[in-house]
PDB file of N, CA and C in Angstrom:
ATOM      1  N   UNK A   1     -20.444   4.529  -6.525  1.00  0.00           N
ATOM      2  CA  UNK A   1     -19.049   4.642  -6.895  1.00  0.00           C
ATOM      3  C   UNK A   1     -18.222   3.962  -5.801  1.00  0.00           C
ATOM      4  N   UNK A   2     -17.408   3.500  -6.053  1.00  0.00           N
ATOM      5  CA  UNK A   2     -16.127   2.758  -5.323  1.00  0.00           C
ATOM      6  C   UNK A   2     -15.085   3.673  -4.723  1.00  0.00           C
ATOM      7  N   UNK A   3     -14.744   3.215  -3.836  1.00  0.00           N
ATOM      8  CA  UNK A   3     -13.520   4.098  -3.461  1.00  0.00           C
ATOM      9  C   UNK A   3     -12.534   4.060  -4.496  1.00  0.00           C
ATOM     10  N   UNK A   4     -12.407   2.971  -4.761  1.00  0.00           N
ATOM     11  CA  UNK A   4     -10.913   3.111  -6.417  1.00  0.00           C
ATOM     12  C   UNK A   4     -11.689   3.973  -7.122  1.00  0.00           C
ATOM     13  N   UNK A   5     -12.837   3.956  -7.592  1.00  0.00           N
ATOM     14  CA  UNK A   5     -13.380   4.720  -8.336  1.00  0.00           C
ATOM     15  C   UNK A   5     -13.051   6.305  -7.706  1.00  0.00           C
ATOM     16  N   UNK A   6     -13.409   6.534  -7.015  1.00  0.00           N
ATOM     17  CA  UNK A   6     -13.325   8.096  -6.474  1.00  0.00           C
ATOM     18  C   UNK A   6     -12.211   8.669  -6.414  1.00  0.00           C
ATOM     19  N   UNK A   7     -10.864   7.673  -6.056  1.00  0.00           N
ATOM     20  CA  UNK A   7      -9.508   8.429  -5.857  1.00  0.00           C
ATOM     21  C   UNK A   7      -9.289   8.593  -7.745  1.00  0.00           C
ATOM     22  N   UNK A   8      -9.418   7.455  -8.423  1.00  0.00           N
ATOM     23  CA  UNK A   8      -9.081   7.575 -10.108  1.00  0.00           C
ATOM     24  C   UNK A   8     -10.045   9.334 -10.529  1.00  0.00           C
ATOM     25  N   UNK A   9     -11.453   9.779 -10.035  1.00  0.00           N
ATOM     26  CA  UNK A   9     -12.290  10.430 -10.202  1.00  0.00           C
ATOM     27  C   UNK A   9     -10.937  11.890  -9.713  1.00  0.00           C
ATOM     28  N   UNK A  10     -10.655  11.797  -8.477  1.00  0.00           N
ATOM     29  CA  UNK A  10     -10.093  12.990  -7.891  1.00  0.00           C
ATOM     30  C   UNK A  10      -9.252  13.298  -8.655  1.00  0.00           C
ATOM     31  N   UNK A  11      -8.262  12.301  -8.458  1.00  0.00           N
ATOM     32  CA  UNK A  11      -7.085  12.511  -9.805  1.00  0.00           C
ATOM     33  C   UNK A  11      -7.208  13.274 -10.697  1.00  0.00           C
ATOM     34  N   UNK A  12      -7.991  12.811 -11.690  1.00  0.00           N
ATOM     35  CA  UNK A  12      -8.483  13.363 -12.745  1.00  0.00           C
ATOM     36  C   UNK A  12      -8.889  14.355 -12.937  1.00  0.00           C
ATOM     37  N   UNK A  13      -9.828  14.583 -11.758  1.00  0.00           N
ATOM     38  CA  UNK A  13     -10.204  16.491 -11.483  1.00  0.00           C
ATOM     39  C   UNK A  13      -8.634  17.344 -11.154  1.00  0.00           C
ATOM     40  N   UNK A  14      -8.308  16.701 -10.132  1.00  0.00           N
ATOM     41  CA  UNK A  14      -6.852  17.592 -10.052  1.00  0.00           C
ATOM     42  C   UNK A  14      -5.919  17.895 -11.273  1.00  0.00           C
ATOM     43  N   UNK A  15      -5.764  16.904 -11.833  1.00  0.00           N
ATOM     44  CA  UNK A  15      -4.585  17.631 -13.281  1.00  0.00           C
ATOM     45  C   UNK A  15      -5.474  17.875 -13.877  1.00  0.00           C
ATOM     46  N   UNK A  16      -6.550  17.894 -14.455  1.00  0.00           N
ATOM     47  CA  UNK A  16      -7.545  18.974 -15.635  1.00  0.00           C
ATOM     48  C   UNK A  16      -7.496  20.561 -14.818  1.00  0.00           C
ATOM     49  N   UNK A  17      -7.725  20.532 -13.427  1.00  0.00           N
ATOM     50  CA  UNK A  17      -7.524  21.950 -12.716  1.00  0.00           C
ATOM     51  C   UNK A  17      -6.135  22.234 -12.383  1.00  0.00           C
ATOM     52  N   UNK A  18      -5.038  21.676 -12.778  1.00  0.00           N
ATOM     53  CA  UNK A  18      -3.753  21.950 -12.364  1.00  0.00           C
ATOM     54  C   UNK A  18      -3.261  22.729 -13.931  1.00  0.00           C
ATOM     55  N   UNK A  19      -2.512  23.744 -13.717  1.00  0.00           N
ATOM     56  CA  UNK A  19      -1.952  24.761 -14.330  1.00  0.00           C
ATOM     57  C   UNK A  19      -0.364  23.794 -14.613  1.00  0.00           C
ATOM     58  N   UNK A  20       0.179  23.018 -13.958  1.00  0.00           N
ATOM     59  CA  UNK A  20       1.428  22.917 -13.966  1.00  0.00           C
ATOM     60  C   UNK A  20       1.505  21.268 -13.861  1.00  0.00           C
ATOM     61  N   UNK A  21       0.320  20.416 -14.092  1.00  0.00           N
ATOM     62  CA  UNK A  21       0.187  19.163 -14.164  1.00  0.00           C
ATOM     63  C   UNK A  21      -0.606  19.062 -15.298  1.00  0.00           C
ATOM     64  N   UNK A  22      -0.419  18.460 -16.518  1.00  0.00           N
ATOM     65  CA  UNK A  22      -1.514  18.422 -17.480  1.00  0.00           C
ATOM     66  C   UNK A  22      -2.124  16.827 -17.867  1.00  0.00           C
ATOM     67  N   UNK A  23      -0.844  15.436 -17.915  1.00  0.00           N
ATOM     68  CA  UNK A  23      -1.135  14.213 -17.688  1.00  0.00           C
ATOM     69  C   UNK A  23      -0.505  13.886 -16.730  1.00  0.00           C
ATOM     70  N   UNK A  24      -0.872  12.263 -16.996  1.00  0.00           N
ATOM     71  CA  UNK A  24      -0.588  11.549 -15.798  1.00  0.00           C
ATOM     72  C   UNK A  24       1.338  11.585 -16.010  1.00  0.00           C
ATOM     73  N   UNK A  25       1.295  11.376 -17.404  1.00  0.00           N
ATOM     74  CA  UNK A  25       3.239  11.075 -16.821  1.00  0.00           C
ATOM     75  C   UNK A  25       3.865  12.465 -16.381  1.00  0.00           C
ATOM     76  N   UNK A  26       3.504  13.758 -16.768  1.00  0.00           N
ATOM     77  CA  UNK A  26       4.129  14.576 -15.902  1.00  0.00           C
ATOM     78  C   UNK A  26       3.735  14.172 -14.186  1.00  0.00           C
ATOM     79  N   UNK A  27       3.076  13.963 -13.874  1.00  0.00           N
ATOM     80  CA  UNK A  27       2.067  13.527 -12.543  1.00  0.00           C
ATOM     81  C   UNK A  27       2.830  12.558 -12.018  1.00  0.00           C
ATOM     82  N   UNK A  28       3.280  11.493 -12.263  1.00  0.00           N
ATOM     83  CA  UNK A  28       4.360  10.372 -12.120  1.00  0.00           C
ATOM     84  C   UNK A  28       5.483  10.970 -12.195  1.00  0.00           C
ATOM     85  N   UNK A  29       6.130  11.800 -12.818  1.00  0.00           N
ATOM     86  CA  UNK A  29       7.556  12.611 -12.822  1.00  0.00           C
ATOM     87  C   UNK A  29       7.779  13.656 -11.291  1.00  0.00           C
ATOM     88  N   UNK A  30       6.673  14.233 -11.164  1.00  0.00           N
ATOM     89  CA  UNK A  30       6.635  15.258  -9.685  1.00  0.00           C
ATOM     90  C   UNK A  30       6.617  14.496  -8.534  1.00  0.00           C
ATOM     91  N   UNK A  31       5.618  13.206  -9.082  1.00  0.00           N
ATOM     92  CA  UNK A  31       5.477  12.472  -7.620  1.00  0.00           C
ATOM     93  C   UNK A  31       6.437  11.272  -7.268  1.00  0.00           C
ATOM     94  N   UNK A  32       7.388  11.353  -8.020  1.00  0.00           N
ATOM     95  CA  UNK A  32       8.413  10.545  -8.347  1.00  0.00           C
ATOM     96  C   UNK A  32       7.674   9.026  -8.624  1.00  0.00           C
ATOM     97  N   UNK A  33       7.005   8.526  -8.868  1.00  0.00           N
ATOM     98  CA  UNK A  33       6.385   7.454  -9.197  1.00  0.00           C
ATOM     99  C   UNK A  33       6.825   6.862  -9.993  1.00  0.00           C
ATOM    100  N   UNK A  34       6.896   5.585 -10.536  1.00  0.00           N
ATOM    101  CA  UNK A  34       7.009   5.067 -11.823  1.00  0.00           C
ATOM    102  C   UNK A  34       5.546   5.137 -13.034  1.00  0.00           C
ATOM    103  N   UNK A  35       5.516   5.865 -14.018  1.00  0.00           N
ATOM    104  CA  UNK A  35       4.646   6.068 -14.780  1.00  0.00           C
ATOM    105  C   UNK A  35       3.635   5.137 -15.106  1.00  0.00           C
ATOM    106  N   UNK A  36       4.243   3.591 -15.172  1.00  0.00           N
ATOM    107  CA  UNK A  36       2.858   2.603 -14.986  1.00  0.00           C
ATOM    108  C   UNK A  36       2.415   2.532 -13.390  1.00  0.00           C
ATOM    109  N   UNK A  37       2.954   2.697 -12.254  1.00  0.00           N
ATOM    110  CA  UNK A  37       2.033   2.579 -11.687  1.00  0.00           C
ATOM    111  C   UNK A  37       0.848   4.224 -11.740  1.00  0.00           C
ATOM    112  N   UNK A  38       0.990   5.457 -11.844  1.00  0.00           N
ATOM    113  CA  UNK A  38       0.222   6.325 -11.832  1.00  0.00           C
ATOM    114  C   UNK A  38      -0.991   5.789 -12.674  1.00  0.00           C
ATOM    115  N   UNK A  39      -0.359   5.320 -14.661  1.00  0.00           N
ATOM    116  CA  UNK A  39      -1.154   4.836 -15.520  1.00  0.00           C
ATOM    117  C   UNK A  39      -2.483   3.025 -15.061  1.00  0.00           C
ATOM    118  N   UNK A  40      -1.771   2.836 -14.046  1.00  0.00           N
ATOM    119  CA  UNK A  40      -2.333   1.533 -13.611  1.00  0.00           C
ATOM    120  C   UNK A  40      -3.484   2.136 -12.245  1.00  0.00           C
ATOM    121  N   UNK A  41      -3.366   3.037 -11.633  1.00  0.00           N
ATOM    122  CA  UNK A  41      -4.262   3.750 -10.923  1.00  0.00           C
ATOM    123  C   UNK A  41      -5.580   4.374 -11.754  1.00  0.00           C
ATOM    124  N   UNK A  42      -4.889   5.140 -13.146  1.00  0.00           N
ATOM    125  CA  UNK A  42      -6.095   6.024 -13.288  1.00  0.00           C
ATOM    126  C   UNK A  42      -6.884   4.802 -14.443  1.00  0.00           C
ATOM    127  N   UNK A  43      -6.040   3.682 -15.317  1.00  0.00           N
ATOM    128  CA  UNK A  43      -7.093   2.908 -15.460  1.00  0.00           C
ATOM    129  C   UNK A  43      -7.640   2.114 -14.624  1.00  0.00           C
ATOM    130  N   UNK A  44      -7.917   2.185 -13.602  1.00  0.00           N
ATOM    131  CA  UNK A  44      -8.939   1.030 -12.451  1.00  0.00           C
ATOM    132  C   UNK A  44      -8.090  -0.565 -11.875  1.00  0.00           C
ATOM    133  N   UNK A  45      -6.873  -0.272 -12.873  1.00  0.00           N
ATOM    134  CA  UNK A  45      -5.885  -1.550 -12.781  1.00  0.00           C
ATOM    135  C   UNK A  45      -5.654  -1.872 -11.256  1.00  0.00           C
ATOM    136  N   UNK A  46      -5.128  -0.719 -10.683  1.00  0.00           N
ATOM    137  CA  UNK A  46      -4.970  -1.008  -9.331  1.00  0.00           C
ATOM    138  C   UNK A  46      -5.840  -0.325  -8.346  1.00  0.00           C
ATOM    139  N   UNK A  47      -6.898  -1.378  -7.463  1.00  0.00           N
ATOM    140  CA  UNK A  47      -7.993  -1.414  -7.165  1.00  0.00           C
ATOM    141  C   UNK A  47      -7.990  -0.165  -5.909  1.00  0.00           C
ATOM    142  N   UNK A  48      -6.839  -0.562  -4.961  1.00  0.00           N
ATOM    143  CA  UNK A  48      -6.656   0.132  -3.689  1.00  0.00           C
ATOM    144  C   UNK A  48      -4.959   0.327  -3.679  1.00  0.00           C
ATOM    145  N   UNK A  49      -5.025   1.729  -4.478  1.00  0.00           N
ATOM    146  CA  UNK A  49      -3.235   2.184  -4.540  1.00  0.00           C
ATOM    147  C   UNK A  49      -3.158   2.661  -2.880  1.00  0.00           C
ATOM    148  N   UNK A  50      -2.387   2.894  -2.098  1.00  0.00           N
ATOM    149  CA  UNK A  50      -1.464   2.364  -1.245  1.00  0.00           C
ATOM    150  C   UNK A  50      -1.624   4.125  -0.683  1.00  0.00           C
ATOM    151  N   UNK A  51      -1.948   4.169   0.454  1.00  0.00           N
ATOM    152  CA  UNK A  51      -1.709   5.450   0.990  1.00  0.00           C
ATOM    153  C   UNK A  51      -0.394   6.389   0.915  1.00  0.00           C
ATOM    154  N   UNK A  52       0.414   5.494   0.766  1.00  0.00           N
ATOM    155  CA  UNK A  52       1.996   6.108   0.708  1.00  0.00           C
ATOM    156  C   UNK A  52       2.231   6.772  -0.953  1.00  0.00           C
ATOM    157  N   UNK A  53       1.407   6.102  -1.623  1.00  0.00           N
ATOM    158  CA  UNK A  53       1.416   6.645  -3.245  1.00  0.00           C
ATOM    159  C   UNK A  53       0.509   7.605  -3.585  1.00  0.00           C
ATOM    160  N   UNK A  54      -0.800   7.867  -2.437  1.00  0.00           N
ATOM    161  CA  UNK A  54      -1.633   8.837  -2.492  1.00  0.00           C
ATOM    162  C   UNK A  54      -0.933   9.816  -2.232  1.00  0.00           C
ATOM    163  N   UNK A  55      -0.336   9.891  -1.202  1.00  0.00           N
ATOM    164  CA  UNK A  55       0.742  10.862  -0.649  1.00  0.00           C
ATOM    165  C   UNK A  55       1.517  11.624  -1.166  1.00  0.00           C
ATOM    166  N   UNK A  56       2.242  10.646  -2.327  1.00  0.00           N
ATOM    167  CA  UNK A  56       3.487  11.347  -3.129  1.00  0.00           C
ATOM    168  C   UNK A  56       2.857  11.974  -4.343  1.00  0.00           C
ATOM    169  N   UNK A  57       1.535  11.554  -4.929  1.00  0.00           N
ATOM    170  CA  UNK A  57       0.824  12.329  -5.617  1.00  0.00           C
ATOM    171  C   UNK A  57       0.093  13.441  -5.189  1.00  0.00           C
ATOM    172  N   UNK A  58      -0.510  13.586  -3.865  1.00  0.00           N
ATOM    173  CA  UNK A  58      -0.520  14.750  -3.588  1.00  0.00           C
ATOM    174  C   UNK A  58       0.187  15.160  -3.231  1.00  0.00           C
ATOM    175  N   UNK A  59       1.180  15.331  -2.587  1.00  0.00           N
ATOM    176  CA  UNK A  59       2.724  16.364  -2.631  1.00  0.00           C
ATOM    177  C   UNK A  59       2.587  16.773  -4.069  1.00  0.00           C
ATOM    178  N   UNK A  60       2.373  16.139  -5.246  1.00  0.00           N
ATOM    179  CA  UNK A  60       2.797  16.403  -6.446  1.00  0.00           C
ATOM    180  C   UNK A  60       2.149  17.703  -7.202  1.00  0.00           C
ATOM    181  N   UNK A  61       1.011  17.443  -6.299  1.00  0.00           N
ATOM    182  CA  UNK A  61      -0.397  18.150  -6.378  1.00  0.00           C
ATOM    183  C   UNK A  61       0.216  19.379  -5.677  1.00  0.00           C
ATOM    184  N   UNK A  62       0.772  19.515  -4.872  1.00  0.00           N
ATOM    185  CA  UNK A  62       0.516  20.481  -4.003  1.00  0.00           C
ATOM    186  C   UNK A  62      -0.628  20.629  -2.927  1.00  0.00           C
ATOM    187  N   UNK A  63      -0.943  19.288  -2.561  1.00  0.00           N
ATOM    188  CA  UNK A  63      -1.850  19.720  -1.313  1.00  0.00           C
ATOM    189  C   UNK A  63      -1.576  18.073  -0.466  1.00  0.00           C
ATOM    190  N   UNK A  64      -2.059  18.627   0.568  1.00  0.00           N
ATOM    191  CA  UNK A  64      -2.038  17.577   1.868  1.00  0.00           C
ATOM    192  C   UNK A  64      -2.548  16.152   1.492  1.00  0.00           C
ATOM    193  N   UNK A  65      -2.755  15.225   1.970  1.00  0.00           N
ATOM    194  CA  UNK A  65      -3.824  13.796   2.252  1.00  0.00           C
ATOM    195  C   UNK A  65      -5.005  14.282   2.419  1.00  0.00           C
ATOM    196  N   UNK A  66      -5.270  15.123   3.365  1.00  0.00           N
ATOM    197  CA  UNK A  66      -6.622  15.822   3.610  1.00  0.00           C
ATOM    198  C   UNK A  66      -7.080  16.618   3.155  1.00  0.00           C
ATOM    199  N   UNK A  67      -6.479  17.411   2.113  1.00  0.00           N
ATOM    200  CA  UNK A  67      -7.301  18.130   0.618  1.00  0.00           C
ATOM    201  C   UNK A  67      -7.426  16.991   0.081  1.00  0.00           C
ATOM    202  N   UNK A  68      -6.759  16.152  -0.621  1.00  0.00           N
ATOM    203  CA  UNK A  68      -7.464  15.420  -1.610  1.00  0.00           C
ATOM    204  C   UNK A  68      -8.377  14.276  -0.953  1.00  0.00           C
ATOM    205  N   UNK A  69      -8.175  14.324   0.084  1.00  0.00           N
ATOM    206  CA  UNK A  69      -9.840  13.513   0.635  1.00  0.00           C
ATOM    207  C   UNK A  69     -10.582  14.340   0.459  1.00  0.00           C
ATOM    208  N   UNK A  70     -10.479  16.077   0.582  1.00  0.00           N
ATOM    209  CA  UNK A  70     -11.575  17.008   1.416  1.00  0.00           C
ATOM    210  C   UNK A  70     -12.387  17.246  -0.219  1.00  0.00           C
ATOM    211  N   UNK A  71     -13.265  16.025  -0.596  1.00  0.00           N
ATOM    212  CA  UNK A  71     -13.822  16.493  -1.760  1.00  0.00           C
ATOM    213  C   UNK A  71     -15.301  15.665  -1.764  1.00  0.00           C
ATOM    214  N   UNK A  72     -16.210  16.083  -1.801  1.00  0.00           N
ATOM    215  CA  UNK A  72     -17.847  14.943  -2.238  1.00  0.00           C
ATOM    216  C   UNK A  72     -17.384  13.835  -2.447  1.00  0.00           C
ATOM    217  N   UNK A  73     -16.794  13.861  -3.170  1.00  0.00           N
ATOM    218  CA  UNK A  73     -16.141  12.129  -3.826  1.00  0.00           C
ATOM    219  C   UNK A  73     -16.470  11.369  -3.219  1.00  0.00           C
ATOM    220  N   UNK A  74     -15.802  11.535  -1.814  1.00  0.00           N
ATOM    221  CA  UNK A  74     -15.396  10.616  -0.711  1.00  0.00           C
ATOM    222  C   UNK A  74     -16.563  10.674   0.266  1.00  0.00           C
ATOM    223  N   UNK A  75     -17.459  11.311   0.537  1.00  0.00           N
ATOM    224  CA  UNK A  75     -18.275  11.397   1.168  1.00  0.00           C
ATOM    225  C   UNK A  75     -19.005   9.861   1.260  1.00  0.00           C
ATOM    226  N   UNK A  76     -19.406   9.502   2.748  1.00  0.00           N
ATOM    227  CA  UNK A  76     -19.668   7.875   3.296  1.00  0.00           C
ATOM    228  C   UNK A  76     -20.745   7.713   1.644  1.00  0.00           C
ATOM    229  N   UNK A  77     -21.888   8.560   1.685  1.00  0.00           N
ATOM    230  CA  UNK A  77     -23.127   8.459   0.563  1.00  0.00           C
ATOM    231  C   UNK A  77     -22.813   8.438  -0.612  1.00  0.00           C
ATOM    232  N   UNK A  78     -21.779   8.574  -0.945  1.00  0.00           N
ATOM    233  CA  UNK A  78     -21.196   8.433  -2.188  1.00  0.00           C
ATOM    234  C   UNK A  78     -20.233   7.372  -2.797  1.00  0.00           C
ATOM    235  N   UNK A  79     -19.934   6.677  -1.544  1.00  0.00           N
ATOM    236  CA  UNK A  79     -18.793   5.353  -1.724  1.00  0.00           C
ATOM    237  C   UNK A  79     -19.767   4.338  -1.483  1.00  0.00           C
ATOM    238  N   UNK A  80     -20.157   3.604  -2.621  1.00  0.00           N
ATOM    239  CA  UNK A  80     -20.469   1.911  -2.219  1.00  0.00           C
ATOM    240  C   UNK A  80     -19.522   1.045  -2.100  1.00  0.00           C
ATOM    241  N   UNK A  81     -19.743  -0.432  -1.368  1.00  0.00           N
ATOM    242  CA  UNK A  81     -18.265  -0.944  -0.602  1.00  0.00           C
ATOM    243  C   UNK A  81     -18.539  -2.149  -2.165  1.00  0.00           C
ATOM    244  N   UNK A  82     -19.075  -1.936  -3.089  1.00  0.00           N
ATOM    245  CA  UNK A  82     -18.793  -3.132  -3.659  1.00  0.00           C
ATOM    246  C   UNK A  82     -17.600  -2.736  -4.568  1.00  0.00           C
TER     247      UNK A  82
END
């Protein structure tokens, strides 16, 4: 798996487990985002979204940069660099 792959993967786990996030455009509305870029993340469109947009989606989330890293996903054995 890719790192784009894994953050699109996290995402996805987070609003299916979020009570108060159900898609992506509510998800783009909390994180103040513009709705194509959230929609351009979770289809693979945009390869390496931007730490500053990870950010405002997890705020959106309700958790830090370092919860939504703190998951297997991301683990070195689990990210191939291709």
């Amino acid at each position: 798996m890719t790192l784009s792959q894994a953050i699109v993967q996290r995402i996805k786990n987070l609003i299916s487990q979020s009570a108060q996030i159900e898609n992506y455009h509510q998800l783009s509305t909390r994180a103040g985002l513009n709705e194509s870029v959230v929609r351009a993340i979770l289809s693979g469109e945009t390869q390496n979204p931007s730490t500053e947009t990870i950010f405002f989606i997890s705020v959106a989330l309700n958790m830090t940069l370092s919860e939504f890293y703190n998951d297997k996903l991301f683990d070195i054995d689990n990210i191939d660099d291709n």
